[in-house]
N, C-alpha and C. Protein backbone atom coordinates (compact mmCIF):
# COMPACT_ATOMS: atom_id res chain seq x y z
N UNK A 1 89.38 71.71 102.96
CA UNK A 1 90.35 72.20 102.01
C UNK A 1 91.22 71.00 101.58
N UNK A 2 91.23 70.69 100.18
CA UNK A 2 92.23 69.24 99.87
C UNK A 2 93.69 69.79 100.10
N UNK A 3 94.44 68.71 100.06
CA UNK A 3 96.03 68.94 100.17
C UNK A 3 96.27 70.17 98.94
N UNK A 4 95.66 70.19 98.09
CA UNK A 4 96.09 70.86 96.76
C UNK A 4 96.64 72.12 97.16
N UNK A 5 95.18 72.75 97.34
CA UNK A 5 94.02 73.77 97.82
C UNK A 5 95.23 74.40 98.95
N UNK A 6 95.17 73.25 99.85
CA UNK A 6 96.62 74.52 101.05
C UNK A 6 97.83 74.54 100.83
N UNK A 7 98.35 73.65 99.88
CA UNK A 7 99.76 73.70 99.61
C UNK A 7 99.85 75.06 98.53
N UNK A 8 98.27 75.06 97.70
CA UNK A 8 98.86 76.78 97.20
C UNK A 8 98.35 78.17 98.13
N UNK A 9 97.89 77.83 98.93
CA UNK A 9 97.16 78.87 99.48
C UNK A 9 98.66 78.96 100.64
N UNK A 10 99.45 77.92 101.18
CA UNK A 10 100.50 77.96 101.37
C UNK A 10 101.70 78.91 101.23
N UNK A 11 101.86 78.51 99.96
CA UNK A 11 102.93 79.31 99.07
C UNK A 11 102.36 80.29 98.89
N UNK A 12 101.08 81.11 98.50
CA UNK A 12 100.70 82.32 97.69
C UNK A 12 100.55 83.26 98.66
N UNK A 13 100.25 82.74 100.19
CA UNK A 13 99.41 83.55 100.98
C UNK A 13 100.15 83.66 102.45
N UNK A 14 100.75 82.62 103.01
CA UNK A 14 100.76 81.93 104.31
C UNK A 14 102.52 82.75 104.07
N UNK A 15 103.64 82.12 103.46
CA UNK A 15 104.95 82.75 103.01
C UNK A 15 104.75 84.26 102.99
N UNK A 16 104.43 84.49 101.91
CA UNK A 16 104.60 85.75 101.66
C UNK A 16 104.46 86.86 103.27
N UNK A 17 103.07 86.38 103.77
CA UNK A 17 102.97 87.50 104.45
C UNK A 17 103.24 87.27 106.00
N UNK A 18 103.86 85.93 106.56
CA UNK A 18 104.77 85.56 107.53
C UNK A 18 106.02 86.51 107.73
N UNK A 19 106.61 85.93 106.16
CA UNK A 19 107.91 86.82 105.87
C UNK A 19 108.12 88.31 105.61
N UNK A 20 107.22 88.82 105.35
CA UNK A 20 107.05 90.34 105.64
C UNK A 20 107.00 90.93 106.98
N UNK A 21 106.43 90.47 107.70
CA UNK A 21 106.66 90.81 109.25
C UNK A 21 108.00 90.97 110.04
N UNK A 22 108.42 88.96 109.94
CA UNK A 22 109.11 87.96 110.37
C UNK A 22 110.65 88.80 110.08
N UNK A 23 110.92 88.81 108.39
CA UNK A 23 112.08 89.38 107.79
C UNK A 23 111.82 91.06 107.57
N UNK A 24 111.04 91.59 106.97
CA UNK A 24 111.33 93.13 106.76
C UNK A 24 111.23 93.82 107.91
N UNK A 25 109.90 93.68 107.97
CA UNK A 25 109.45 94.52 109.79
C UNK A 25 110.49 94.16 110.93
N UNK A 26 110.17 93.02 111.07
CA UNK A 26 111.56 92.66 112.71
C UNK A 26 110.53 94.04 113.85
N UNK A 27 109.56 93.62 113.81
CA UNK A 27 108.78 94.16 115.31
C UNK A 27 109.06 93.85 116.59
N UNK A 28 109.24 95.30 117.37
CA UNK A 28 109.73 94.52 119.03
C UNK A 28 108.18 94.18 119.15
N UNK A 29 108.56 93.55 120.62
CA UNK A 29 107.75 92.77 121.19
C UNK A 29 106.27 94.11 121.59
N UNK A 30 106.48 95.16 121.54
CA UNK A 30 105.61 96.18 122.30
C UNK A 30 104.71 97.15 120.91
N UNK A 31 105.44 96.73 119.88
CA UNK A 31 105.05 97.40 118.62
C UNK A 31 103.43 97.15 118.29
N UNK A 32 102.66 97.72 117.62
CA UNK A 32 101.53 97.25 117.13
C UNK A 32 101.78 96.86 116.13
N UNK A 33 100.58 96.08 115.51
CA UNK A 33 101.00 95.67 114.05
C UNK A 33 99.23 95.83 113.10
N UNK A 34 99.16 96.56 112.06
CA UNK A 34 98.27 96.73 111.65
C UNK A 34 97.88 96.22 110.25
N UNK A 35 97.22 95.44 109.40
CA UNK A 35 96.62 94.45 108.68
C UNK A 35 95.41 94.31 107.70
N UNK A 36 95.67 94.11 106.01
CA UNK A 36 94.46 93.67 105.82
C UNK A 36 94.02 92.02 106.13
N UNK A 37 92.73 91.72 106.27
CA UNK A 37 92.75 90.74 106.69
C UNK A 37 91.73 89.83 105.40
N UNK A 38 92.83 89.43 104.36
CA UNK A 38 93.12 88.63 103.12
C UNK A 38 93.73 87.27 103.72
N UNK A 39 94.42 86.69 103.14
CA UNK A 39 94.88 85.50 102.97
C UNK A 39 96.47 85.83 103.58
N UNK A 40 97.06 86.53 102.85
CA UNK A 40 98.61 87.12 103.00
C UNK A 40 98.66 88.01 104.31
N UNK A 41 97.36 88.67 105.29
CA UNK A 41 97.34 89.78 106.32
C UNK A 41 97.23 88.68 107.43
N UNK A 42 96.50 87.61 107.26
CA UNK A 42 95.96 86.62 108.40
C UNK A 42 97.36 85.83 108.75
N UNK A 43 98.17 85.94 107.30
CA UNK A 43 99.45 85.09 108.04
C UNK A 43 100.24 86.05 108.22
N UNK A 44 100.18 87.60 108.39
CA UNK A 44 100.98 88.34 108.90
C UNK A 44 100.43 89.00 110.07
N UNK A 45 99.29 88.50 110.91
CA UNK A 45 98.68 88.53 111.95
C UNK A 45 99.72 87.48 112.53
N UNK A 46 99.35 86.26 112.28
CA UNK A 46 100.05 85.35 113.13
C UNK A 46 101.54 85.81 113.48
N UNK A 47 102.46 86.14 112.43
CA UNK A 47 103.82 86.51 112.82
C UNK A 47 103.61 86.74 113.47
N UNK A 48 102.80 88.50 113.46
CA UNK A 48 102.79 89.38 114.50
C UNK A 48 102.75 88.94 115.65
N UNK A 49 101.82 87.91 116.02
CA UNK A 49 101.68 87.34 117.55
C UNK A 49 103.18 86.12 117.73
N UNK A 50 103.34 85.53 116.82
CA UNK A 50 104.33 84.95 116.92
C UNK A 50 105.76 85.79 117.40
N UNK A 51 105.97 86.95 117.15
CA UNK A 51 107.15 88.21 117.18
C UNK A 51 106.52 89.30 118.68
N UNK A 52 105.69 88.64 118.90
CA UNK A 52 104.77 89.29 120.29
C UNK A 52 104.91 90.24 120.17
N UNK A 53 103.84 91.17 119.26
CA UNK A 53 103.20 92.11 119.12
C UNK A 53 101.89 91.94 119.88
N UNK A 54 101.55 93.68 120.95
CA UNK A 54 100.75 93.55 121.38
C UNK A 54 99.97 95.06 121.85
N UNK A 55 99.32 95.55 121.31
CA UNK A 55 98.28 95.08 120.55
C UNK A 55 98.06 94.96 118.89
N UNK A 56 97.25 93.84 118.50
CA UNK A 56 97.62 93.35 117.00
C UNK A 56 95.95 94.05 116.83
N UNK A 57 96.20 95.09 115.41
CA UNK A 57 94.95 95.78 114.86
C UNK A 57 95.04 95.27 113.60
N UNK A 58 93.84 94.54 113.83
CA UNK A 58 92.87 94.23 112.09
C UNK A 58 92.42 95.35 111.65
N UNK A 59 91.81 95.33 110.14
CA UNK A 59 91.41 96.41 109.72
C UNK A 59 91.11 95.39 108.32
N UNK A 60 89.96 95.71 108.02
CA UNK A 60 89.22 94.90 106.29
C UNK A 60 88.56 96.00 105.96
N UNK A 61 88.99 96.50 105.01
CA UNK A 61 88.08 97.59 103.82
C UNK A 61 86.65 97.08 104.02
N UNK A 62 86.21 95.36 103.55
CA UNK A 62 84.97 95.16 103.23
C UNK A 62 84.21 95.02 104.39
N UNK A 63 83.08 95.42 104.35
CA UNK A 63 81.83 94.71 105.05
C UNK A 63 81.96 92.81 105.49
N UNK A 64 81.00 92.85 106.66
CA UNK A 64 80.71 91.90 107.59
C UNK A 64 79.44 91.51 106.57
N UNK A 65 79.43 90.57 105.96
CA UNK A 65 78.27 89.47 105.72
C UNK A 65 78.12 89.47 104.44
C-alpha cells in the first residue's frame, strides 16, 4: 500500500470508525461489540479491543472467496 493509499484509507476508514466506538459508544470493558467488517468496522474492531471488549463479534453480509 503506498503512503498515498493509507493516508486516505486513514482518514476515510481507520478515524471514522475508531471514533465511533472510542467517543459515542464508551464500551465497558465486559460489553460485546458487534461489526461490519469494511474498512471503517475493522478499525472499530480494534477500538473495541483497545476499550477491552470481550467478546468482539464480526459479522460480513458477504461471502468467503
Amino acid at each position: 500500500m503506498s503512503w498515498k493509499n493509507s493516508r486516505r484509507f486513514a482518514v476515510s476508514s481507520l478515524l471514522p470508525g475508531a471514533g465511533a466506538v472510542l467517543n459515542m459508544m464508551q464500551p465497558a470493558a465486559e460489553q460485546s461489540a458487534v461489526y461490519g467488517v469494511d474498512g471503517v468496522g475493522l478499525a472499530g474492531l480494534m477500538a473495541a479491543r483497545i476499550a477491552g471488549c470481550d467478546p468482539i463479534i464480526a459479522v460480513d453480509r458477504l461471502p468467503v472467496g
